[in-house]
Structures are given as C-alpha cells and as structure tokens.
Protein backbone atom coordinates (compact mmCIF):
# COMPACT_ATOMS: atom_id res chain seq x y z
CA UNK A 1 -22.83 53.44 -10.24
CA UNK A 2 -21.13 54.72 -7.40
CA UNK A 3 -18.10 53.43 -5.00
CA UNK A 4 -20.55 52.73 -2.10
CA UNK A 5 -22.71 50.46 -4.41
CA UNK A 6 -19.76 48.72 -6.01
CA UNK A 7 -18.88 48.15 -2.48
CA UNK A 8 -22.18 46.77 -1.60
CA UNK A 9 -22.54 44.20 -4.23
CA UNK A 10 -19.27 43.20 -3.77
CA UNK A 11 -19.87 42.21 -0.37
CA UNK A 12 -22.90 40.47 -1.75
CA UNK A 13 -21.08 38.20 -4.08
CA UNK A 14 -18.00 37.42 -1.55
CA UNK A 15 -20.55 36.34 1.31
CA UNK A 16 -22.59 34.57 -1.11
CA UNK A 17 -19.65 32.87 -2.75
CA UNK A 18 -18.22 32.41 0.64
CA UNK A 19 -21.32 30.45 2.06
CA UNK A 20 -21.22 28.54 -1.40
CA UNK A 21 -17.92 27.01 -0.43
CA UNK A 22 -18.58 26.20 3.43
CA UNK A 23 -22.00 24.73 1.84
CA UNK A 24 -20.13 22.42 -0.26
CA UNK A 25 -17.81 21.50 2.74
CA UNK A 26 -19.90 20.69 5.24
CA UNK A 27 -22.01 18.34 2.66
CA UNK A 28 -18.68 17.31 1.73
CA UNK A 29 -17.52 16.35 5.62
CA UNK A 30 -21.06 14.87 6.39
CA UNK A 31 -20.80 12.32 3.15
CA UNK A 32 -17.69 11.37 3.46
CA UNK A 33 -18.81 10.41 7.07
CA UNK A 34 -21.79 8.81 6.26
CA UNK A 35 -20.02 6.44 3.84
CA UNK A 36 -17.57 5.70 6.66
CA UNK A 37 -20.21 4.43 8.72
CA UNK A 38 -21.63 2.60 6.32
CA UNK A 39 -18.75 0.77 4.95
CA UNK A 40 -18.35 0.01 8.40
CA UNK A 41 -22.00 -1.24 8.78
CA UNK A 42 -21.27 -3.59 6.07
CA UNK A 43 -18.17 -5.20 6.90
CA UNK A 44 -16.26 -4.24 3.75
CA UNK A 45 -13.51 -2.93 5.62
CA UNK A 46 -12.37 -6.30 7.48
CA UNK A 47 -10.33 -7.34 4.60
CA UNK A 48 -8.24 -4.08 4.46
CA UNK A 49 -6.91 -4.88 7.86
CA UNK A 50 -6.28 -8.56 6.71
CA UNK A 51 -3.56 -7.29 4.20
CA UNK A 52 -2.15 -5.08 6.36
CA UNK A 53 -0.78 -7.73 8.49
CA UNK A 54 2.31 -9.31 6.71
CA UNK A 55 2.60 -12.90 7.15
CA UNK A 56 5.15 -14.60 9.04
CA UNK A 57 6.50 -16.46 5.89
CA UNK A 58 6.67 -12.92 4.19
CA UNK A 59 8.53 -11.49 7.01
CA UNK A 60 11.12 -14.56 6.96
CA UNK A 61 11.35 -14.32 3.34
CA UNK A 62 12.04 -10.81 3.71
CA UNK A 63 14.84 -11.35 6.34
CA UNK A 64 16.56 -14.14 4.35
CA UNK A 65 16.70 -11.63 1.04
CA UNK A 66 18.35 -9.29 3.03
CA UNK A 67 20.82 -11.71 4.75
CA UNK A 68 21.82 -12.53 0.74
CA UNK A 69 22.18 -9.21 -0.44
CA UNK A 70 24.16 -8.52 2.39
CA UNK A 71 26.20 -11.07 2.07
CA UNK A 72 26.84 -10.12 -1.79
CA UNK A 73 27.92 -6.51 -1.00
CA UNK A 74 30.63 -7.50 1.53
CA UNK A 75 32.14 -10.51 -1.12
CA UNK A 76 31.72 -7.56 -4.03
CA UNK A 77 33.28 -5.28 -1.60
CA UNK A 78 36.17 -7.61 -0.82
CA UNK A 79 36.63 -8.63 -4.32
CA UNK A 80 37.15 -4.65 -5.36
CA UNK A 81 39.62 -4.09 -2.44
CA UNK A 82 37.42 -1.35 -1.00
C-alpha cells in the first residue's frame, strides 16, 4: 500500500466520520426542537413559570430572616468588642 492510498482512505474515513457527527447534530438540533414545540403545544410548560414567581409571603419571609440575622451579627459583634 502506498502513501497516496493511505492518504486516500484516510480522507475517506475523516469525511465519512465527519458527516457522521454533523448527521447526529442536526437530528439532534431538530428533536430537541420538535419536543420544544410540543411541550409547548401541550401546555406542560405553564407550571414551570408558576414556580418561578416567588410569592409575596416568601419574599416577606425572606426579608424578615434577614432583618434577624442581621440583627444577631451586630449584638454578637458588640458582645465580642469587635
């Protein structure tokens, strides 16, 4: 076997394993997009937006935590004499 043919049918295998790839991608790309749509269609993604949304007695909740830990790092603080 010469260099030229080694050549050759290594070209062969790196285009063919090259188009393999980009195959798999594009079917990849197009059914991934394709469920999209469809979970769309469906309505199954409503209730991922619902719980997105923190509620306003979450966000109080939240905001009174903080005001106590707060709170109990300045009286630790003071009691330490930083």
């Amino acid at each position: 076997m010469t260099i030229v043919d080694m050549l050759e049918q290594s070209s062969v295998l790196t285009l063919l394993g090259m188009g393999i790839v980009f195959s798999f991608l594009v079917i990849l790309i197009i059914s991934v997009t394709l469920m999209g749509k469809f979970i769309h269609a469906i309505g199954a993604d409503k209730d991922v937006t619902k719980l997105a949304k923190p509620a306003a007695a979450d966000t109080a909740k939240a905001t009174v935590v903080t005001a106590v830990i707060t709170a109990a790092i300045t009286e630790y603080r003071k009691t330490e004499g930083r």
